[in-house]
C-alpha atoms as a PDB file:
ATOM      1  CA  UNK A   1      -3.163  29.872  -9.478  1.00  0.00           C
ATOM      2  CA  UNK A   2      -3.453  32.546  -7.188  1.00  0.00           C
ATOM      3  CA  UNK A   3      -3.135  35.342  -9.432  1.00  0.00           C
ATOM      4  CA  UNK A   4      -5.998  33.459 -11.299  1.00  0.00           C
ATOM      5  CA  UNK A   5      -8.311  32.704  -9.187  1.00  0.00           C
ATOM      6  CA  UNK A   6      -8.330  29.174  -8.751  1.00  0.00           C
ATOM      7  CA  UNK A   7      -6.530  28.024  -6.162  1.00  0.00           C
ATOM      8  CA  UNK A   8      -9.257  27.437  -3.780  1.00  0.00           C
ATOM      9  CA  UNK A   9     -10.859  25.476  -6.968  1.00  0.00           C
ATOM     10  CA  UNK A  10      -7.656  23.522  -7.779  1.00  0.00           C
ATOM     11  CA  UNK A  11      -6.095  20.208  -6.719  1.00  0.00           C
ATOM     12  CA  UNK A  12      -2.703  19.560  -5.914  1.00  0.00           C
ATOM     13  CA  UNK A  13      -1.009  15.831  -5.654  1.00  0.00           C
ATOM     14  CA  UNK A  14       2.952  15.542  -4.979  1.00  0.00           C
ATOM     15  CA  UNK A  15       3.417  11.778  -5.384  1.00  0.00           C
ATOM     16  CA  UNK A  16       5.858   9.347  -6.483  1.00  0.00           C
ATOM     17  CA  UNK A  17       5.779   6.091  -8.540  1.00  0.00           C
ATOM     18  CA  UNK A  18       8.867   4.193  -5.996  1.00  0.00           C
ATOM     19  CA  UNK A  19      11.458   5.450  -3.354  1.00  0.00           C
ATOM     20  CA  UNK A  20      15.370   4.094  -4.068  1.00  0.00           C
ATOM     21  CA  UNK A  21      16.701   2.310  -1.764  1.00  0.00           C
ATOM     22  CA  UNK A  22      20.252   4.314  -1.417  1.00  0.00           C
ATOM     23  CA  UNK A  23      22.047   1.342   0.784  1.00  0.00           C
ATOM     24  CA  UNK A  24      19.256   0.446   3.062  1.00  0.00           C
ATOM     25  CA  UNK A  25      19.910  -3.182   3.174  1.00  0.00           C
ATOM     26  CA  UNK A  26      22.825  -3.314   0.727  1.00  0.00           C
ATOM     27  CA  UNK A  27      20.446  -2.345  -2.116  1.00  0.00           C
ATOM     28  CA  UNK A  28      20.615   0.418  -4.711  1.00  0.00           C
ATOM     29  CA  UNK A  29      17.528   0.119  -6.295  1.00  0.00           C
ATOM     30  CA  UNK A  30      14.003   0.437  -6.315  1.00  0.00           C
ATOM     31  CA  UNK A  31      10.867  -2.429  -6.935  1.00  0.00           C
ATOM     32  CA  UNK A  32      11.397  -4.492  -3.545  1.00  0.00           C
ATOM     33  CA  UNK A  33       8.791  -4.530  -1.031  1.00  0.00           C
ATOM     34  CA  UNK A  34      11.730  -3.059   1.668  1.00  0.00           C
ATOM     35  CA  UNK A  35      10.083   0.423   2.951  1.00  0.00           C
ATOM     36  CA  UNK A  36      12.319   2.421   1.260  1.00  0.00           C
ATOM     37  CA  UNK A  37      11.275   1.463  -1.888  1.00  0.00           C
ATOM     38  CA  UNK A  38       7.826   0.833  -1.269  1.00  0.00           C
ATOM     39  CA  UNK A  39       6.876   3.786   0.420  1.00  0.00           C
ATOM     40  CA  UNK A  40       5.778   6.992  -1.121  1.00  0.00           C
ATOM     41  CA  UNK A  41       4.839  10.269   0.033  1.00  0.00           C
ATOM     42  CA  UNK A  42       1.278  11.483  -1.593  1.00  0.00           C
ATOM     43  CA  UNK A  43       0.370  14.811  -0.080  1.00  0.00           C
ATOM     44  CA  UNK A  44      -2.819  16.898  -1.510  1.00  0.00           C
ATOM     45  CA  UNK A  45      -4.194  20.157  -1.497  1.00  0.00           C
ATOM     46  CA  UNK A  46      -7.713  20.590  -1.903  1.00  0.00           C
ATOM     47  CA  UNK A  47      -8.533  23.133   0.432  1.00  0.00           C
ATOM     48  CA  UNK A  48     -12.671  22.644  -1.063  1.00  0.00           C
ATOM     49  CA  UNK A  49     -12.801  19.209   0.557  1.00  0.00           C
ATOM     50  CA  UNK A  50      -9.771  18.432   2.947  1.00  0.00           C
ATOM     51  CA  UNK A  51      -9.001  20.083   5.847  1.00  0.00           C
ATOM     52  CA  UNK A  52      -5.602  21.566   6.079  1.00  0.00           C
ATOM     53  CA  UNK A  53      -3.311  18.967   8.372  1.00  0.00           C
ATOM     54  CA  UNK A  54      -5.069  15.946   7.538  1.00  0.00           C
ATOM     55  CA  UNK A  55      -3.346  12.888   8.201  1.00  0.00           C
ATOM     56  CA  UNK A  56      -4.441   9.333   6.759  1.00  0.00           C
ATOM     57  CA  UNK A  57      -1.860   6.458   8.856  1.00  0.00           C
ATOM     58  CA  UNK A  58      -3.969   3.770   6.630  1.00  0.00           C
ATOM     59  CA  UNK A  59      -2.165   1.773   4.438  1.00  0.00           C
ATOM     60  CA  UNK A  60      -2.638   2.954   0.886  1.00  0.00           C
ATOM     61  CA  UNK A  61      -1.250   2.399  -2.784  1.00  0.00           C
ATOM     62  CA  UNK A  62      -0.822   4.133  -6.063  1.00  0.00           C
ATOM     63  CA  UNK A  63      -3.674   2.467  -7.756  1.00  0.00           C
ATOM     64  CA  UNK A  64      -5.915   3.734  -4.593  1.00  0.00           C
ATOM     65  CA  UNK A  65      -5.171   7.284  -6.218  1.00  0.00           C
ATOM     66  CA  UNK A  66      -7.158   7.136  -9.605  1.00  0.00           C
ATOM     67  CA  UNK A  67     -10.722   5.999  -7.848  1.00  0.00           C
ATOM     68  CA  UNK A  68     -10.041   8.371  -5.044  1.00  0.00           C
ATOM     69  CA  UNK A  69      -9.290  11.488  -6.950  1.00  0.00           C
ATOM     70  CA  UNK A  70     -12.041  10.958  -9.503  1.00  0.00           C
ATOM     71  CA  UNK A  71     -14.094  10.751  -6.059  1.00  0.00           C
ATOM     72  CA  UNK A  72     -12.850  13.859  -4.716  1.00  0.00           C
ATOM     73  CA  UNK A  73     -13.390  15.435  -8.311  1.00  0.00           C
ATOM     74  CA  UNK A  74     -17.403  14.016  -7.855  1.00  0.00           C
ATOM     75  CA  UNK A  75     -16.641  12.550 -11.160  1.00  0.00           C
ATOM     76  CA  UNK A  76     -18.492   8.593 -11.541  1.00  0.00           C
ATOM     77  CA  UNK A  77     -16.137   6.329 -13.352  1.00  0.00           C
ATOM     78  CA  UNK A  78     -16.826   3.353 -15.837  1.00  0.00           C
ATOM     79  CA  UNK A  79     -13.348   1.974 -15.237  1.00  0.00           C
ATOM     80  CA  UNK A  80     -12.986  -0.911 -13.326  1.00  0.00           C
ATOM     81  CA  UNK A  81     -10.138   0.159 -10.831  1.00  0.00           C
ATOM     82  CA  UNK A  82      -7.900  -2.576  -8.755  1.00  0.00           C
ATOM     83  CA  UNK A  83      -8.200   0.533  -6.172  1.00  0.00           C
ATOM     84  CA  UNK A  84      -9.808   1.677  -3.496  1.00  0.00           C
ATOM     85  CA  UNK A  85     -11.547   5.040  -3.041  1.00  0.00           C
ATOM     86  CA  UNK A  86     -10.108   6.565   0.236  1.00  0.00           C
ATOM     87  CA  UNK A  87     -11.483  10.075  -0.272  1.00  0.00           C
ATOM     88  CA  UNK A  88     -13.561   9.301   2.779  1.00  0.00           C
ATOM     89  CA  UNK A  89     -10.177   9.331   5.150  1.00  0.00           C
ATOM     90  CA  UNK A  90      -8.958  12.867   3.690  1.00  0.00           C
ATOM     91  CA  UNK A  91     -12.447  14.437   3.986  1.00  0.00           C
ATOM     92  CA  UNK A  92     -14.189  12.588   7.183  1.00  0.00           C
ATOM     93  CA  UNK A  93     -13.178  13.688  10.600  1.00  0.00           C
ATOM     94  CA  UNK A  94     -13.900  10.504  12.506  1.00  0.00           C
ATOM     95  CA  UNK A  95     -12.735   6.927  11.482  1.00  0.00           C
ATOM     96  CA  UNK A  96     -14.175   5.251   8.986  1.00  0.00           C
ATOM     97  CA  UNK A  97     -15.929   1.933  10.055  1.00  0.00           C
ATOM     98  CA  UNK A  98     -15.605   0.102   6.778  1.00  0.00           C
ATOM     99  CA  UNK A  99     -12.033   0.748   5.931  1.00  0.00           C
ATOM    100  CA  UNK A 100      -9.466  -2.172   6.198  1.00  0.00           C
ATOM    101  CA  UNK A 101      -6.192  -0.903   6.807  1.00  0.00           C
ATOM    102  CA  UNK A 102      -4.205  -3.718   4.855  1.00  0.00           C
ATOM    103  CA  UNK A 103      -3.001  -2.471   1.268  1.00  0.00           C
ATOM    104  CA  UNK A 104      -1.931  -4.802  -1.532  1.00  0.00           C
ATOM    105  CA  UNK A 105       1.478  -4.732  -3.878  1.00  0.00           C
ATOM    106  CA  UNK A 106       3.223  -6.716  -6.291  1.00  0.00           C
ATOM    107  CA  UNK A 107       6.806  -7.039  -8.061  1.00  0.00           C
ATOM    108  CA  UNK A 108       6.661  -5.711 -11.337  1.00  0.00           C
ATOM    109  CA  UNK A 109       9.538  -7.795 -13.416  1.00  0.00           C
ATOM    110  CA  UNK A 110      10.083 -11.446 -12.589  1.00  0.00           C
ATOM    111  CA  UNK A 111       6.093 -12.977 -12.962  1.00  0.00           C
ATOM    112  CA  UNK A 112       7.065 -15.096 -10.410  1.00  0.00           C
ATOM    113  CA  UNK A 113       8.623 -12.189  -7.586  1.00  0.00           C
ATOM    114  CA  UNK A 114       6.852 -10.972  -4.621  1.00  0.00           C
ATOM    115  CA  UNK A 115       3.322  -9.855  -3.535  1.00  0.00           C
ATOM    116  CA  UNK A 116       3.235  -7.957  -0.343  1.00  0.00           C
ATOM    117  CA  UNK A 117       0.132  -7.258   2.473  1.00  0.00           C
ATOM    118  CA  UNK A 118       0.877  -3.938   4.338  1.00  0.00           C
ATOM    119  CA  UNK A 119      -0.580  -1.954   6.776  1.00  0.00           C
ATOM    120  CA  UNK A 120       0.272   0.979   9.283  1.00  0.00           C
ATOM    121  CA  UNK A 121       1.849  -1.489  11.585  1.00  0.00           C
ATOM    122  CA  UNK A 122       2.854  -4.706   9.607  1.00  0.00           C
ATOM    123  CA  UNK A 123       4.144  -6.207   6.319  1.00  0.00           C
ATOM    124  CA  UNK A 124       3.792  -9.629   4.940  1.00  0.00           C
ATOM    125  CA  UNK A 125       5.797 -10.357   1.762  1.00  0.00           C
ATOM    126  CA  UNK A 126       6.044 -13.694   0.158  1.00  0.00           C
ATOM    127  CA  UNK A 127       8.510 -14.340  -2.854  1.00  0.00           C
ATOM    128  CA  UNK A 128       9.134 -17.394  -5.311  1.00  0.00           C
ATOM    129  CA  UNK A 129      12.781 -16.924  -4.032  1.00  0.00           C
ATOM    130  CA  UNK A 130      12.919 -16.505  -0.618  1.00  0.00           C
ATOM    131  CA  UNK A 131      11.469 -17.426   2.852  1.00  0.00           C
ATOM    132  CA  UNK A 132       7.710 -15.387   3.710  1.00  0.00           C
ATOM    133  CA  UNK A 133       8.770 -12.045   5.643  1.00  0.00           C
ATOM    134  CA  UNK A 134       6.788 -10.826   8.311  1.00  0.00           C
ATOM    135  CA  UNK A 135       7.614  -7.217   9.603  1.00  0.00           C
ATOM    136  CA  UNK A 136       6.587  -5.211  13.002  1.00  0.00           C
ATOM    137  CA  UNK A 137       6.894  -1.378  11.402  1.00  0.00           C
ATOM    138  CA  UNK A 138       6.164   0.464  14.575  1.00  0.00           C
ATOM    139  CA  UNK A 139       8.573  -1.963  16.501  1.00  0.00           C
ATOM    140  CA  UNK A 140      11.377  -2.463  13.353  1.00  0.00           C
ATOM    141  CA  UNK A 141      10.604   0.129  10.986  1.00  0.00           C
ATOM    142  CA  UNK A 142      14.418  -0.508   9.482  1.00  0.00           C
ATOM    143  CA  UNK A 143      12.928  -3.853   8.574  1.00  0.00           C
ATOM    144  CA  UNK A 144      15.892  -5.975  10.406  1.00  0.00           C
ATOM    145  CA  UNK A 145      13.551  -8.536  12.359  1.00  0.00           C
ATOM    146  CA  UNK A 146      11.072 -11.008  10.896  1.00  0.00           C
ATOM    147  CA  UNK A 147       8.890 -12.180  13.456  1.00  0.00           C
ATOM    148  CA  UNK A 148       7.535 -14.963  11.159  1.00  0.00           C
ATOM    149  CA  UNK A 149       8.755 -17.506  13.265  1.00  0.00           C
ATOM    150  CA  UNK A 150       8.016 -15.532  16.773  1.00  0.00           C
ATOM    151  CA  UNK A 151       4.699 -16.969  18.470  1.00  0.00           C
ATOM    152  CA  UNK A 152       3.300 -13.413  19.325  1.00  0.00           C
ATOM    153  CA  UNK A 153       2.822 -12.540  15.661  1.00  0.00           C
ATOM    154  CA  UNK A 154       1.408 -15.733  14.549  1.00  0.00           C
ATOM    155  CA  UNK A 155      -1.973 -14.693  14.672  1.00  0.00           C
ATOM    156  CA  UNK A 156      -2.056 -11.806  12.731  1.00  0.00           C
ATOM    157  CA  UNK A 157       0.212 -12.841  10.016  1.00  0.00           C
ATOM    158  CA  UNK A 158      -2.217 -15.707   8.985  1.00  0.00           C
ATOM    159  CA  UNK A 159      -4.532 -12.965   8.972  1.00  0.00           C
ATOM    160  CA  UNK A 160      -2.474 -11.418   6.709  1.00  0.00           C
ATOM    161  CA  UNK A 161      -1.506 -14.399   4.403  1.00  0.00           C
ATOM    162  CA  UNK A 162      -5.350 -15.006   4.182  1.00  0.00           C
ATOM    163  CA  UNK A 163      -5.796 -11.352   2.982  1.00  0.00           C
ATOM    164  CA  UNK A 164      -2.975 -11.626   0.773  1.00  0.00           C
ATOM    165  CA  UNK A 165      -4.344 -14.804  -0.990  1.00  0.00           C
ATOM    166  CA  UNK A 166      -7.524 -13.669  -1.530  1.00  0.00           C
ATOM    167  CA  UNK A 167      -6.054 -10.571  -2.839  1.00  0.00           C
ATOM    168  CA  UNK A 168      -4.168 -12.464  -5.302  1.00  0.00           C
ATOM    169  CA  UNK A 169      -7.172 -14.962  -6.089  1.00  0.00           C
ATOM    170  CA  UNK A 170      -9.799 -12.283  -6.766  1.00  0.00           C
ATOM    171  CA  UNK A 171      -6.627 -10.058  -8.994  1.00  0.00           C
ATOM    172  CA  UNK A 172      -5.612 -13.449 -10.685  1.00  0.00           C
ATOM    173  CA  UNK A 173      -2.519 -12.762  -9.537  1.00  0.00           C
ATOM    174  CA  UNK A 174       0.184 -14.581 -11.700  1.00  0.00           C
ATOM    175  CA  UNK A 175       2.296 -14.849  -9.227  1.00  0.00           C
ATOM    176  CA  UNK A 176       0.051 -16.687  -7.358  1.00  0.00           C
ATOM    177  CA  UNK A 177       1.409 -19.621  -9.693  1.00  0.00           C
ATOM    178  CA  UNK A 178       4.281 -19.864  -8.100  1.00  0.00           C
ATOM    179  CA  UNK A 179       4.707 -22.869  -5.719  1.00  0.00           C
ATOM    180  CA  UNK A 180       6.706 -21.385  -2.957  1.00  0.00           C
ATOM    181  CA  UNK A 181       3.946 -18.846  -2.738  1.00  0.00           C
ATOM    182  CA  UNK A 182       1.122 -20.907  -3.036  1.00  0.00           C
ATOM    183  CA  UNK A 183       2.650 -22.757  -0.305  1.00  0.00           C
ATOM    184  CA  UNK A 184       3.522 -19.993   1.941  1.00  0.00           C
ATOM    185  CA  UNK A 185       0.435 -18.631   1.868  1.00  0.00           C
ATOM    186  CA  UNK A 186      -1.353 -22.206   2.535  1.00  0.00           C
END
């Protein structure tokens, strides 16, 4: 790219599709909403736009990457993406005002599974098969503690499960069919 010419002119992505969990809570495998499943790393190089040492600490997902690269590209889209354009975060210096820092995934097998509100700081994951989990990252980043039941997080996990519903409403979720979810979420 160098020897080209194009470098300066040229995107780069390093992404993933899931992380494996490789013990982390007696799993070995990937498609649960623990961290080290769920998280990816998505680093860019676009020197044309975003500064060198940008960091976003929002919550994002891989279907936030299609809308936001065709943004970075200037390209319009007709597509309807489930997305979210964050180009703004890689190529603004100050916050921006509109963005809510609560990202949205799913299970991808059983219809019934999981669906899972995240942000920097906190995770809410409801499941067909098990009790709602409610997660302090910056406080338990291992994931041991749910604070579902602890008074001091009650607040902003309803905010959460109110996020999450809507989420699944406005997706027509199918696992919003599920009655331990619908329930959890109520």
């Amino acid at each position: 790219l160098t020897d080209d010419g194009i470098l300066e002119n040229t995107m780069i992505v390093f992404t993933a599709d899931h992380g494996d969990l490789r013990g982390e809570h007696h799993r070995q495998n990937k498609g649960v909403p623990w961290e080290g499943s769920a998280r990816v790393p998505f680093l860019v190089y676009y020197p044309s736009k975003i500064k060198p040492k940008t960091i976003v600490n929002q919550a994002l997902t891989s279907v936030d990457f299609c809308p936001t690269l065709f943004s970075l590209f200037d390209k319009e889209v007709s597509a309807d993406f489930h997305g979210r354009d964050f180009s703004k975060l890689l190529t603004q210096d100050a916050a921006v005002d509109d963005w809510d820092d609560v990202a949205f995934a799913r299970g991808t097998g059983d219809m019934a599974g999981w669906l899972m509100a995240v942000s920097d700081s906190h995770k809410l994951v409801v499941a067909s098969s098990d009790q709602p989990w409610f997660f302090d990252l910056k406080r338990d980043p291992d994931e041991m503690i749910n604070m579902l039941d602890n008074p001091a997080y009650h607040d902003i996990a309803r905010k959460f499960a109110i996020k999450l519903k809507k989420y699944g409403v406005e997706y027509a979720d199918p696992r919003m069919e599920s009655p331990r979810i619908k329930a959890d979420l109520d």
